[in-house]
PDB file of N, CA and C in Angstrom:
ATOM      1  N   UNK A   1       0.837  -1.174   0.000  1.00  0.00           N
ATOM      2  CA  UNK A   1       0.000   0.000   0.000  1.00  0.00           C
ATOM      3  C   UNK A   1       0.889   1.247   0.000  1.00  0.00           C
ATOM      4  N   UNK A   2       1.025   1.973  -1.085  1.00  0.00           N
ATOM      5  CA  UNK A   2       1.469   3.586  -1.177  1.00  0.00           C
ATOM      6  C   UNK A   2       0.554   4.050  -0.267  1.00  0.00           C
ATOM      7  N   UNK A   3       1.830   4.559   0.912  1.00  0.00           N
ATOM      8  CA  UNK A   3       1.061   6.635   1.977  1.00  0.00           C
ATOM      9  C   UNK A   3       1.510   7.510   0.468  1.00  0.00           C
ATOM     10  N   UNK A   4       0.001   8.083   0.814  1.00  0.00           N
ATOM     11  CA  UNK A   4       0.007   9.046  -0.398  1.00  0.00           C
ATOM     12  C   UNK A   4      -0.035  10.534   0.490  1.00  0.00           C
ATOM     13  N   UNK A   5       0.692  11.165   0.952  1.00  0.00           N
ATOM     14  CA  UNK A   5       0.357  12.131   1.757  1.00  0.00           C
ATOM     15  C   UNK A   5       0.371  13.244   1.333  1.00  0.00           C
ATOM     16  N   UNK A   6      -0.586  14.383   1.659  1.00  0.00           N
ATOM     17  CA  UNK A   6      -1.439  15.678   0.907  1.00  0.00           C
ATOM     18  C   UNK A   6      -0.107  16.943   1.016  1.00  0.00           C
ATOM     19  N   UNK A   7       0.423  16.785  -0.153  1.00  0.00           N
ATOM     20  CA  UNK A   7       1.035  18.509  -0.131  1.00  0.00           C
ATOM     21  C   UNK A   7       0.941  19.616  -0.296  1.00  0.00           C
ATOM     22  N   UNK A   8       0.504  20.445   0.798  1.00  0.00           N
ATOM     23  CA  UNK A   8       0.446  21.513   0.514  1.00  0.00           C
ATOM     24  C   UNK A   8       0.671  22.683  -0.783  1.00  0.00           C
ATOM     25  N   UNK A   9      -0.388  23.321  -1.153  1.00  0.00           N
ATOM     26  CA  UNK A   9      -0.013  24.132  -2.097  1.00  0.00           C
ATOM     27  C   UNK A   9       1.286  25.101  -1.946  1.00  0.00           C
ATOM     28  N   UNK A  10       2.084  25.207  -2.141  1.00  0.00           N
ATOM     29  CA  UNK A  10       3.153  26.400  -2.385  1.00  0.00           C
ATOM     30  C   UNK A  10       2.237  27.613  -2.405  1.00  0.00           C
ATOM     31  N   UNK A  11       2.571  28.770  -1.415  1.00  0.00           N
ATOM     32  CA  UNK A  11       1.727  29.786  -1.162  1.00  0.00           C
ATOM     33  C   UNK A  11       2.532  31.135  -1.982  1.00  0.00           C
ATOM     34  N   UNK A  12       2.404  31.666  -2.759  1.00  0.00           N
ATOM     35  CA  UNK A  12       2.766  32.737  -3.416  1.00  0.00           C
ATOM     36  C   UNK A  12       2.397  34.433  -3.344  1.00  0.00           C
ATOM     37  N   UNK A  13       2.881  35.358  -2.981  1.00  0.00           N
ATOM     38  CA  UNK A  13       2.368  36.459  -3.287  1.00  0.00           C
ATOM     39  C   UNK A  13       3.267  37.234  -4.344  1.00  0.00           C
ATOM     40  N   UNK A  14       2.644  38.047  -5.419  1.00  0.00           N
ATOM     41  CA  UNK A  14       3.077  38.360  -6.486  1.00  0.00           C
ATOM     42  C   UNK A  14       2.193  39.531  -6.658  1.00  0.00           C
ATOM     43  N   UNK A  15       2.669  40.227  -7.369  1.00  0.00           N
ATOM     44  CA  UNK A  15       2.148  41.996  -7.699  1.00  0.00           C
ATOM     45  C   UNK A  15       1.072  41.297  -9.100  1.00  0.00           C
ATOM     46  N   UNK A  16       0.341  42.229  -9.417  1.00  0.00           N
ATOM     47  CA  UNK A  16      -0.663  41.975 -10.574  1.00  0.00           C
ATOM     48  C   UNK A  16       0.311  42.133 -12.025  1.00  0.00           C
ATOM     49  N   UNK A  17       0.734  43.429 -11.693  1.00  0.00           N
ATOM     50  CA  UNK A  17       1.587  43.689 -12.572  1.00  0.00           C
ATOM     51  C   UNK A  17       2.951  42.764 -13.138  1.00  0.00           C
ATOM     52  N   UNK A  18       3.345  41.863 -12.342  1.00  0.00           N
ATOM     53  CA  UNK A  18       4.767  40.993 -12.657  1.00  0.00           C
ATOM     54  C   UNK A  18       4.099  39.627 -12.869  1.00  0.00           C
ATOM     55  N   UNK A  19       2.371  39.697 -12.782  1.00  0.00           N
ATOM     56  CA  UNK A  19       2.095  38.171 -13.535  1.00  0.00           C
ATOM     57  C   UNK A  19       2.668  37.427 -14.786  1.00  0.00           C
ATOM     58  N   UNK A  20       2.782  36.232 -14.931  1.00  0.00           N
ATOM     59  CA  UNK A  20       3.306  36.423 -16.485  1.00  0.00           C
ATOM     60  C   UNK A  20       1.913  35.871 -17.641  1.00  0.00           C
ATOM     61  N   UNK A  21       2.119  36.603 -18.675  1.00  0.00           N
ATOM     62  CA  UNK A  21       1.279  36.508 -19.480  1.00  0.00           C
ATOM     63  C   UNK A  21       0.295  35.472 -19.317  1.00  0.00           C
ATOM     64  N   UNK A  22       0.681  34.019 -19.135  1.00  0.00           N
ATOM     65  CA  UNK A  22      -0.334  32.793 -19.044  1.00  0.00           C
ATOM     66  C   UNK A  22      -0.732  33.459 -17.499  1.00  0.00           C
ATOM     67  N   UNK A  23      -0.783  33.322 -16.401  1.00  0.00           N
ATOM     68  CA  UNK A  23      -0.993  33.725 -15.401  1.00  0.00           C
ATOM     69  C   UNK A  23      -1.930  34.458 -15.304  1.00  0.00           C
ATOM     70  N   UNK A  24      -1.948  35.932 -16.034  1.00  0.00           N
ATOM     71  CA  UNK A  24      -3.001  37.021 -16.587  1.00  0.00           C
ATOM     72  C   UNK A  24      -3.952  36.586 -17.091  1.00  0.00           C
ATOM     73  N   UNK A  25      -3.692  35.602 -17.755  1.00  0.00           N
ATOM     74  CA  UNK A  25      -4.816  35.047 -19.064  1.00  0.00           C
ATOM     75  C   UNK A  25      -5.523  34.606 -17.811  1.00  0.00           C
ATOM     76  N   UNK A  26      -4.951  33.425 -16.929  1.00  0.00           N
ATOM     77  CA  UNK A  26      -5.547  32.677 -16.176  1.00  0.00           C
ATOM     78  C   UNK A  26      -6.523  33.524 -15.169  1.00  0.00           C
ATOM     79  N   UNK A  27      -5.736  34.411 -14.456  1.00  0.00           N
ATOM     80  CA  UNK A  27      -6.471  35.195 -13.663  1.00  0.00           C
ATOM     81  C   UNK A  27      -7.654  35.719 -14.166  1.00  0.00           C
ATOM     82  N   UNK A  28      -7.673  36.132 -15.340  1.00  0.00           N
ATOM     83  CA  UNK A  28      -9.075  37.038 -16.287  1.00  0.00           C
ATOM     84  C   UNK A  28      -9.866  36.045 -16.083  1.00  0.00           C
ATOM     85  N   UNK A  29      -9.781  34.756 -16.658  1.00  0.00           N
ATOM     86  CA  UNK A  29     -10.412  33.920 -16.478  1.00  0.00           C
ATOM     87  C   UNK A  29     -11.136  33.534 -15.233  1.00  0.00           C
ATOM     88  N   UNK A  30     -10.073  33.447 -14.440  1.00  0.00           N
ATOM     89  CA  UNK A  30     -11.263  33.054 -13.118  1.00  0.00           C
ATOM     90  C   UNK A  30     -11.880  34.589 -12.593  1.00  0.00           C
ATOM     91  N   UNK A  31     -11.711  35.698 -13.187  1.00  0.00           N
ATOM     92  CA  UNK A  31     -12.644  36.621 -12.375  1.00  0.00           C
ATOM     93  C   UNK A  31     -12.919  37.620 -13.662  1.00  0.00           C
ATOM     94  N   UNK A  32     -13.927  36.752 -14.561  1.00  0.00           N
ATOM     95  CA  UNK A  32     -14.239  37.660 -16.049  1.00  0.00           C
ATOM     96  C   UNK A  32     -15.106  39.008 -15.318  1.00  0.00           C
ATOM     97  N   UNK A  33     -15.656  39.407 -14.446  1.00  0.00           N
ATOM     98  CA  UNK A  33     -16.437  40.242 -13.959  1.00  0.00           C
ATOM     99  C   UNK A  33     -16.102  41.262 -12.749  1.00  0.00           C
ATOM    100  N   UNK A  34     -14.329  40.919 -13.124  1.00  0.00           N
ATOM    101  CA  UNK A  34     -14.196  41.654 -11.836  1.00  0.00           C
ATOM    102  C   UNK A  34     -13.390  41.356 -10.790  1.00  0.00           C
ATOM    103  N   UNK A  35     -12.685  41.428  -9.775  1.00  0.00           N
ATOM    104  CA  UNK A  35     -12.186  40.739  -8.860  1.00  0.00           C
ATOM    105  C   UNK A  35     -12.776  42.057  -7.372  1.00  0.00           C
ATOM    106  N   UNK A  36     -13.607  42.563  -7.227  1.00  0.00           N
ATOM    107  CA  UNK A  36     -13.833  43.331  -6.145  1.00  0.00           C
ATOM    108  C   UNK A  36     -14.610  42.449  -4.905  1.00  0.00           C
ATOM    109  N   UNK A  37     -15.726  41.435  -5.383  1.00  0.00           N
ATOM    110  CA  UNK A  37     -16.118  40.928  -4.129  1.00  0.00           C
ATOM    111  C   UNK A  37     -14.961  40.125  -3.466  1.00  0.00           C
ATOM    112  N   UNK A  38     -13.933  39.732  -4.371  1.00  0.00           N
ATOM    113  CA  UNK A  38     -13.017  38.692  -3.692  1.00  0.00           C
ATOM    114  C   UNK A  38     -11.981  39.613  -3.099  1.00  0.00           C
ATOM    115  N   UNK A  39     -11.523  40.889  -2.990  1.00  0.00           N
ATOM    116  CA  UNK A  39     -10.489  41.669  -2.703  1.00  0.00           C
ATOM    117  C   UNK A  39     -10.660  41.393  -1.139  1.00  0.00           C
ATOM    118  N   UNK A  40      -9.330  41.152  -0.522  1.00  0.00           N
ATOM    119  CA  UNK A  40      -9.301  41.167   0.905  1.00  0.00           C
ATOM    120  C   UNK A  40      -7.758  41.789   1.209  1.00  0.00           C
ATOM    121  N   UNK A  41      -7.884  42.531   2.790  1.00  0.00           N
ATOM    122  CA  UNK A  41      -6.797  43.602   3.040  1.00  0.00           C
ATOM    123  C   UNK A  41      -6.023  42.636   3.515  1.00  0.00           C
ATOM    124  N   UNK A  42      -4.968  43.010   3.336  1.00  0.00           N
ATOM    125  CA  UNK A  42      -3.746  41.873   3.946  1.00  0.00           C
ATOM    126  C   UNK A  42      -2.774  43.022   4.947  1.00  0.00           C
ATOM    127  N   UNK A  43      -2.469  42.845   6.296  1.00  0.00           N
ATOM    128  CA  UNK A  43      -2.105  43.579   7.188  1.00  0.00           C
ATOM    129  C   UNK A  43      -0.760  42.929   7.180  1.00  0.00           C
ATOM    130  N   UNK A  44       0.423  43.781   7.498  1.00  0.00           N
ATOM    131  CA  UNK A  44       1.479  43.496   7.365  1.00  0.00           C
ATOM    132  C   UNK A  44       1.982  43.731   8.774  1.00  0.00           C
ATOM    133  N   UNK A  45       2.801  43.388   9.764  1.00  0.00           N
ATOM    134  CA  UNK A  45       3.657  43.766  10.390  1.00  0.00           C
ATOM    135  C   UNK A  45       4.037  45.477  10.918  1.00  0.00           C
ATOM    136  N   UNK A  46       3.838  46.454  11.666  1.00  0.00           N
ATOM    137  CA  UNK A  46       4.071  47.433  11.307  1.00  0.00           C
ATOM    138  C   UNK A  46       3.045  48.566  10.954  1.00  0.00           C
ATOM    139  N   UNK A  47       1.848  47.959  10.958  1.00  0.00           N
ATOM    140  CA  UNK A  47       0.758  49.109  10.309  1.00  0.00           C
ATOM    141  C   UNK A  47       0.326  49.178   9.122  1.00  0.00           C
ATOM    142  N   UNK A  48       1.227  48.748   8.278  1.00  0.00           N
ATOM    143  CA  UNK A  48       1.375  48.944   6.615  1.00  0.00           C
ATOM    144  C   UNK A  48       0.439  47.685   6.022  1.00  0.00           C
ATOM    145  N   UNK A  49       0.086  47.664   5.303  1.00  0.00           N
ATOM    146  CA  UNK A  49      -0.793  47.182   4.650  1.00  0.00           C
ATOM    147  C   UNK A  49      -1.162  46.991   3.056  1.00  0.00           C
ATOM    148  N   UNK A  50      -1.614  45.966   2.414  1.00  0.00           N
ATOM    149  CA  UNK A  50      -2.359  46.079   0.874  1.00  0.00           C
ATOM    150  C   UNK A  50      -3.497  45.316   0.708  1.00  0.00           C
ATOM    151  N   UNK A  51      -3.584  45.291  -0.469  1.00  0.00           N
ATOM    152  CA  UNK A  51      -4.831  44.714  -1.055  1.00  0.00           C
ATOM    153  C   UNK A  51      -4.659  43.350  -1.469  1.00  0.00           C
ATOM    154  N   UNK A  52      -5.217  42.417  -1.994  1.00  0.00           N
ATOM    155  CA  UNK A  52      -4.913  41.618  -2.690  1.00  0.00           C
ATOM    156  C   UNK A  52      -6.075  40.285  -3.127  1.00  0.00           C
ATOM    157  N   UNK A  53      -5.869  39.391  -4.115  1.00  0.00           N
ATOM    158  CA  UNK A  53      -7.224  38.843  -4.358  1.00  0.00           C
ATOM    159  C   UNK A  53      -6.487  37.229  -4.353  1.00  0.00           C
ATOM    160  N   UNK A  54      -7.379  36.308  -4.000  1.00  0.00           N
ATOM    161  CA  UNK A  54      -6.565  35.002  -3.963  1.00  0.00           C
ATOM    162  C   UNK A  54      -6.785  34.753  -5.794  1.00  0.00           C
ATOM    163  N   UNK A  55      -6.299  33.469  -5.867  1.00  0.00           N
ATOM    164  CA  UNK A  55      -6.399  33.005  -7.226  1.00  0.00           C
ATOM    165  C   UNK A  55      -5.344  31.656  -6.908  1.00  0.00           C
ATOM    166  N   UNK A  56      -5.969  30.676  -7.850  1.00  0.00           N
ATOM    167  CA  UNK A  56      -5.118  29.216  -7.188  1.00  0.00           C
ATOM    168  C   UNK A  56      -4.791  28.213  -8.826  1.00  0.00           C
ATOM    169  N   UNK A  57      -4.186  27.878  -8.860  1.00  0.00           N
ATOM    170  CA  UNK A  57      -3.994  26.929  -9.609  1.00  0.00           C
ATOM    171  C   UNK A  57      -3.586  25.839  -9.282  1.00  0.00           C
ATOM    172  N   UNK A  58      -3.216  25.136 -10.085  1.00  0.00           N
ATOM    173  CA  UNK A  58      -3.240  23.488  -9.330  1.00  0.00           C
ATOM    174  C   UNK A  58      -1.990  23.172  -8.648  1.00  0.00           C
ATOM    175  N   UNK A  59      -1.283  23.765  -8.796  1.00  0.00           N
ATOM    176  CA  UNK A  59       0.556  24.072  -8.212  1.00  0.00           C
ATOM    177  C   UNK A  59       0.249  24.713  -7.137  1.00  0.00           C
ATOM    178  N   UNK A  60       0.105  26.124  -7.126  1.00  0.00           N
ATOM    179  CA  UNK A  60       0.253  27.073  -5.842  1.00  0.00           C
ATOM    180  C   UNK A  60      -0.972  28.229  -6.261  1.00  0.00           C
ATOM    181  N   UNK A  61      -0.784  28.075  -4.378  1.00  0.00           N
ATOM    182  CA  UNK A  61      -1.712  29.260  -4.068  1.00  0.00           C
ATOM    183  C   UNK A  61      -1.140  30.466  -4.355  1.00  0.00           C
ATOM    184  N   UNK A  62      -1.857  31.587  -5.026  1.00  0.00           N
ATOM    185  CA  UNK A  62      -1.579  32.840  -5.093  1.00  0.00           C
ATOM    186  C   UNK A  62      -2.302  34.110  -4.101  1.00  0.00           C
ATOM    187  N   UNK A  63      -2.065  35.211  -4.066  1.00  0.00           N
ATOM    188  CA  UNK A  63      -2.660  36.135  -3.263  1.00  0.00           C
ATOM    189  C   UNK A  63      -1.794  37.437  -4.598  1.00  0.00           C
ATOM    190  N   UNK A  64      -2.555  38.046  -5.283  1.00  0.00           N
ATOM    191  CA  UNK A  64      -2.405  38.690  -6.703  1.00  0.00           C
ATOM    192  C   UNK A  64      -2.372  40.023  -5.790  1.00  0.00           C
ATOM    193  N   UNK A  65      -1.378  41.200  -5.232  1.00  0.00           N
ATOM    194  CA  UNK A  65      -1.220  42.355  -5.181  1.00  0.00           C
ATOM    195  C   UNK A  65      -1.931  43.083  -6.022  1.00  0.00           C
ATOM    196  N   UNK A  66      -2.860  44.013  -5.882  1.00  0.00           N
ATOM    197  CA  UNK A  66      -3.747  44.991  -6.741  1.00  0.00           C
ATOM    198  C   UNK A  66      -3.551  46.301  -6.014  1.00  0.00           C
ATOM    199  N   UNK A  67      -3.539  47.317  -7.154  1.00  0.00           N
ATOM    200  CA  UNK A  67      -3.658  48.960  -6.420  1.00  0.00           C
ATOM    201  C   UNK A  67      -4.899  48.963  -6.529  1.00  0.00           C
ATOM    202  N   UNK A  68      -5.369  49.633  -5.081  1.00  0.00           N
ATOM    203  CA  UNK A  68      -6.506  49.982  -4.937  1.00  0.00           C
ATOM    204  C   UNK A  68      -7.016  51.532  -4.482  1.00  0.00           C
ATOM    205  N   UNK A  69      -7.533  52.709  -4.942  1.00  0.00           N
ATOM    206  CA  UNK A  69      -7.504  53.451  -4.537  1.00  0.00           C
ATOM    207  C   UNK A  69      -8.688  54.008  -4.024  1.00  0.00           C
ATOM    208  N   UNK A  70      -8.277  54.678  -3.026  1.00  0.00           N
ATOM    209  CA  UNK A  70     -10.057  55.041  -2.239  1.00  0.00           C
ATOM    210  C   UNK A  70     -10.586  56.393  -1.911  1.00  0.00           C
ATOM    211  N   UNK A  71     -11.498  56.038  -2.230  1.00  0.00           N
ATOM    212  CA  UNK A  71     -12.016  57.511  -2.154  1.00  0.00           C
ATOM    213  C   UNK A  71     -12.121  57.783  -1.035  1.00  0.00           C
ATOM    214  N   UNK A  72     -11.582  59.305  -0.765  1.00  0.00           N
ATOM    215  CA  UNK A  72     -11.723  60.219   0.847  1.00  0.00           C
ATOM    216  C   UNK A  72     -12.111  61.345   0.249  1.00  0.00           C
ATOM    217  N   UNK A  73     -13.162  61.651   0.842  1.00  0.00           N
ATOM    218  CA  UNK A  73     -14.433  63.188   0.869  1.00  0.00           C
ATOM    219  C   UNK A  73     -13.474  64.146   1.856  1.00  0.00           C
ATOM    220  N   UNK A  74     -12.847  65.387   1.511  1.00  0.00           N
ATOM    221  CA  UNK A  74     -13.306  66.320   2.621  1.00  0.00           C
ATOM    222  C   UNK A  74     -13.828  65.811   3.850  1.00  0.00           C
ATOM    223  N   UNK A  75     -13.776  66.689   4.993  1.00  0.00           N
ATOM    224  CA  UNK A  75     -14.656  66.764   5.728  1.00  0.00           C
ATOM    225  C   UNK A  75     -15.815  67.706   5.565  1.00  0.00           C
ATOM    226  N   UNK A  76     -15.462  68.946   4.923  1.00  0.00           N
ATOM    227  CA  UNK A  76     -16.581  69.986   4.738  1.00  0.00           C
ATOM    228  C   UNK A  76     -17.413  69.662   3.381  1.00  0.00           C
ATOM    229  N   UNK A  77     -16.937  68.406   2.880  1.00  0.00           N
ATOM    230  CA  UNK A  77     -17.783  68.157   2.214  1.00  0.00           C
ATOM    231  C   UNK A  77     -19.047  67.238   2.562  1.00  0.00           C
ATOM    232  N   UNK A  78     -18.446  66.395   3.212  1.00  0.00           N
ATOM    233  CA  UNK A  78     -19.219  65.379   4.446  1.00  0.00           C
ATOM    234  C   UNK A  78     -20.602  65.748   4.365  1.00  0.00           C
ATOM    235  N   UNK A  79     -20.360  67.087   5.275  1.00  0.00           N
ATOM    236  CA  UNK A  79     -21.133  67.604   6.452  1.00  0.00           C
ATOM    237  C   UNK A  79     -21.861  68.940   5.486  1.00  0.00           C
ATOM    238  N   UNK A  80     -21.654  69.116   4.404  1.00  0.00           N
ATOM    239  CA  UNK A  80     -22.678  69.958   3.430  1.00  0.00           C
ATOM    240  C   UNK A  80     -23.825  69.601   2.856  1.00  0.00           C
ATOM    241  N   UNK A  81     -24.734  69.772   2.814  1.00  0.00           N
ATOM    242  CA  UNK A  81     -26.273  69.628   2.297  1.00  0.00           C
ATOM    243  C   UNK A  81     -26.055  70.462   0.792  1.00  0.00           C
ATOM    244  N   UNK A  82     -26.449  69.670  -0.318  1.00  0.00           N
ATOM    245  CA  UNK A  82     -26.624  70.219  -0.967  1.00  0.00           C
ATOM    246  C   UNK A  82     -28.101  70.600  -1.626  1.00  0.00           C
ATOM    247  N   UNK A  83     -28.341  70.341  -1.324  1.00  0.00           N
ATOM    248  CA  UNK A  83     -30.167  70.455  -1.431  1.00  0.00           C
ATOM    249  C   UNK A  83     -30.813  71.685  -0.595  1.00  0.00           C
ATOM    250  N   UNK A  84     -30.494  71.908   0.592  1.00  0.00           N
ATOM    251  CA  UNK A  84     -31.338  72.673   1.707  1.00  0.00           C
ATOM    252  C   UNK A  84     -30.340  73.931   1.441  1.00  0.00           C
ATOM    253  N   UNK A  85     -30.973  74.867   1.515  1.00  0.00           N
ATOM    254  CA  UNK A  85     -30.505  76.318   1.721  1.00  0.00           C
ATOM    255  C   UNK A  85     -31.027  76.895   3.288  1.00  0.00           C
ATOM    256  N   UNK A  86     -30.273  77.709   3.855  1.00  0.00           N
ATOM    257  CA  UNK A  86     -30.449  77.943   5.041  1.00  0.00           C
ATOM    258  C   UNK A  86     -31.125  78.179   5.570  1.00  0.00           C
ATOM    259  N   UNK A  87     -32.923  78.166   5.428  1.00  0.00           N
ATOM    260  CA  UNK A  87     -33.943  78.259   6.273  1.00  0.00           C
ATOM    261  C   UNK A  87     -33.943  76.613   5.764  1.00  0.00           C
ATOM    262  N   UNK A  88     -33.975  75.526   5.068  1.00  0.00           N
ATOM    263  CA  UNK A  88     -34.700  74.944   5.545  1.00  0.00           C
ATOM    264  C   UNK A  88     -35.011  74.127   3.954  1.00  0.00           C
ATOM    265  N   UNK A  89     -35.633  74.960   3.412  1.00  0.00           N
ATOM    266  CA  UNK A  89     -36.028  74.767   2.126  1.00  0.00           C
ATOM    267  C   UNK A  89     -35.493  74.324   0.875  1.00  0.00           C
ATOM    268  N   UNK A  90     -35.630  74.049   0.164  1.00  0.00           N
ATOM    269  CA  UNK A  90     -34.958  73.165  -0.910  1.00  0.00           C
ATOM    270  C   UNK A  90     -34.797  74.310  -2.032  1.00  0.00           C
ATOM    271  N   UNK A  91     -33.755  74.528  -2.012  1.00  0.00           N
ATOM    272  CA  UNK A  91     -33.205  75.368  -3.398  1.00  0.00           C
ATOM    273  C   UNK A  91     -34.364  75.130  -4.807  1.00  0.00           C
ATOM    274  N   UNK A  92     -34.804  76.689  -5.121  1.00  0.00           N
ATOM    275  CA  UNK A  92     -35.767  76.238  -6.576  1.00  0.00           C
ATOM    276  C   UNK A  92     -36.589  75.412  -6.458  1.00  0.00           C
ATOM    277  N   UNK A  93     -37.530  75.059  -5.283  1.00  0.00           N
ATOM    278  CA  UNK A  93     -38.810  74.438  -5.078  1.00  0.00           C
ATOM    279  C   UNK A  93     -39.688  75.244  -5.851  1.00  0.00           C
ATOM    280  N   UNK A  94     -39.811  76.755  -5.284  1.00  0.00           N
ATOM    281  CA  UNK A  94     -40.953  77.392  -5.905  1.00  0.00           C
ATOM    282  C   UNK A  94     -40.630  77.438  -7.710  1.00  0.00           C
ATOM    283  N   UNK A  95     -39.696  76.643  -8.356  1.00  0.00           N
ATOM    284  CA  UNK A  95     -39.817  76.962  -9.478  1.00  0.00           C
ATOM    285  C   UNK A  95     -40.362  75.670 -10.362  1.00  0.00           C
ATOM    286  N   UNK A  96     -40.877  74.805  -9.931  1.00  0.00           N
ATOM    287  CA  UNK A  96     -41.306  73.497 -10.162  1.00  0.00           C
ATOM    288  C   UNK A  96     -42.644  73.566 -10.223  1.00  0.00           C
ATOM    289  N   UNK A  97     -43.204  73.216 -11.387  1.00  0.00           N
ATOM    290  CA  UNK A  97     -44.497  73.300 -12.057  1.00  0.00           C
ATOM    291  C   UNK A  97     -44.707  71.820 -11.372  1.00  0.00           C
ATOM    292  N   UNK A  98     -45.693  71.802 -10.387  1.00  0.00           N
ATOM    293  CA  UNK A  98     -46.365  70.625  -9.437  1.00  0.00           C
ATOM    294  C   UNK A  98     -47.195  70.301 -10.195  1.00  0.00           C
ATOM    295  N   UNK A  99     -48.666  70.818 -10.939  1.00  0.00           N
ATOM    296  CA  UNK A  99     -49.580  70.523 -11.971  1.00  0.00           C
ATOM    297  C   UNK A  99     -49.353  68.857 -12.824  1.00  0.00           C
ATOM    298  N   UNK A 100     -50.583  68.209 -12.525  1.00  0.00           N
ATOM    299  CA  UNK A 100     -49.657  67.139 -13.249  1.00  0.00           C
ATOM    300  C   UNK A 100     -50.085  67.526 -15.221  1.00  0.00           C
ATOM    301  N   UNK A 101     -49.708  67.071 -15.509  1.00  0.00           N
ATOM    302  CA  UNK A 101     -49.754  67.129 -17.185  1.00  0.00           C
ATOM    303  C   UNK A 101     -51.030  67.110 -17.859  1.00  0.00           C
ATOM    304  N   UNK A 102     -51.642  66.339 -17.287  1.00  0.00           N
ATOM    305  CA  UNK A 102     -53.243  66.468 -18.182  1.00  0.00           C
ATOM    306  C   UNK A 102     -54.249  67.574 -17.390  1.00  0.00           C
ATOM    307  N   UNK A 103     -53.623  68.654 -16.614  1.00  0.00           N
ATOM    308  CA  UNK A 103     -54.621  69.533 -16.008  1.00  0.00           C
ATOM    309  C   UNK A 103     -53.697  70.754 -16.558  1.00  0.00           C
ATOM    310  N   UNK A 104     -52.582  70.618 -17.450  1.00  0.00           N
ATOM    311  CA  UNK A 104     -52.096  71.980 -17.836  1.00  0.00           C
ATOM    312  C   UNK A 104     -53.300  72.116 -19.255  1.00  0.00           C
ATOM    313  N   UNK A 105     -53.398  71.748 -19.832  1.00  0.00           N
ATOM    314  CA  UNK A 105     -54.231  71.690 -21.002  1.00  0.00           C
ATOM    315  C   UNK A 105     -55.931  72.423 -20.856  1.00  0.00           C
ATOM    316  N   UNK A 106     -56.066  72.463 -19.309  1.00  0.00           N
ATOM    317  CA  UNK A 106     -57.972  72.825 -19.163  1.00  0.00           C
ATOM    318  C   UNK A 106     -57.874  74.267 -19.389  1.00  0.00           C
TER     319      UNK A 106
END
């Protein structure tokens, strides 16, 4: 009787950018729509941190480095209403013909 015993995948991390061509192909492939639900933060030692998306082939596990950039608002933008003007009221309400369409015609 052959012990057939389970080896571990070889675990890889690699930038998106230094994939090699078959690799790319492969990756498109397993995420034709996208890779955002699969993106997970990877915390480093130190504070520092990235992004990255798994992807596996039958050799080794990968974890694919991606730039990710994020949007940050102001704070005074936050906290601005753009709709309400300072009593209260909605900018250019009174200029909105309320009437519905078949009673402009009587």
């Amino acid at each position: 009787m052959v012990n057939k015993t389970a080896h571990p995948k070889k675990r890889v991390i690699v930038s998106h950018a230094n994939l090699s061509p078959e690799l790319a192909e492969a990756f498109r492939a397993t995420y034709p729509y996208g890779y955002g639900e699969a993106l997970i933060r990877v915390d480093k030692p130190g504070g520092d941190f990235f992004y990255a998306v798994p992807f596996e082939t039958e050799e080794i596990s990968y974890l694919v480095k991606v730039d990710v950039k994020i949007d940050a608002k102001p704070e005074e933008d936050i906290e601005k209403d753009y709709y309400d003007d300072e009593e209260g009221e909605i900018s250019g309400a009174d200029q909105i013909d309320d009437t519905p369409d078949d009673e402009e015609d009587d």
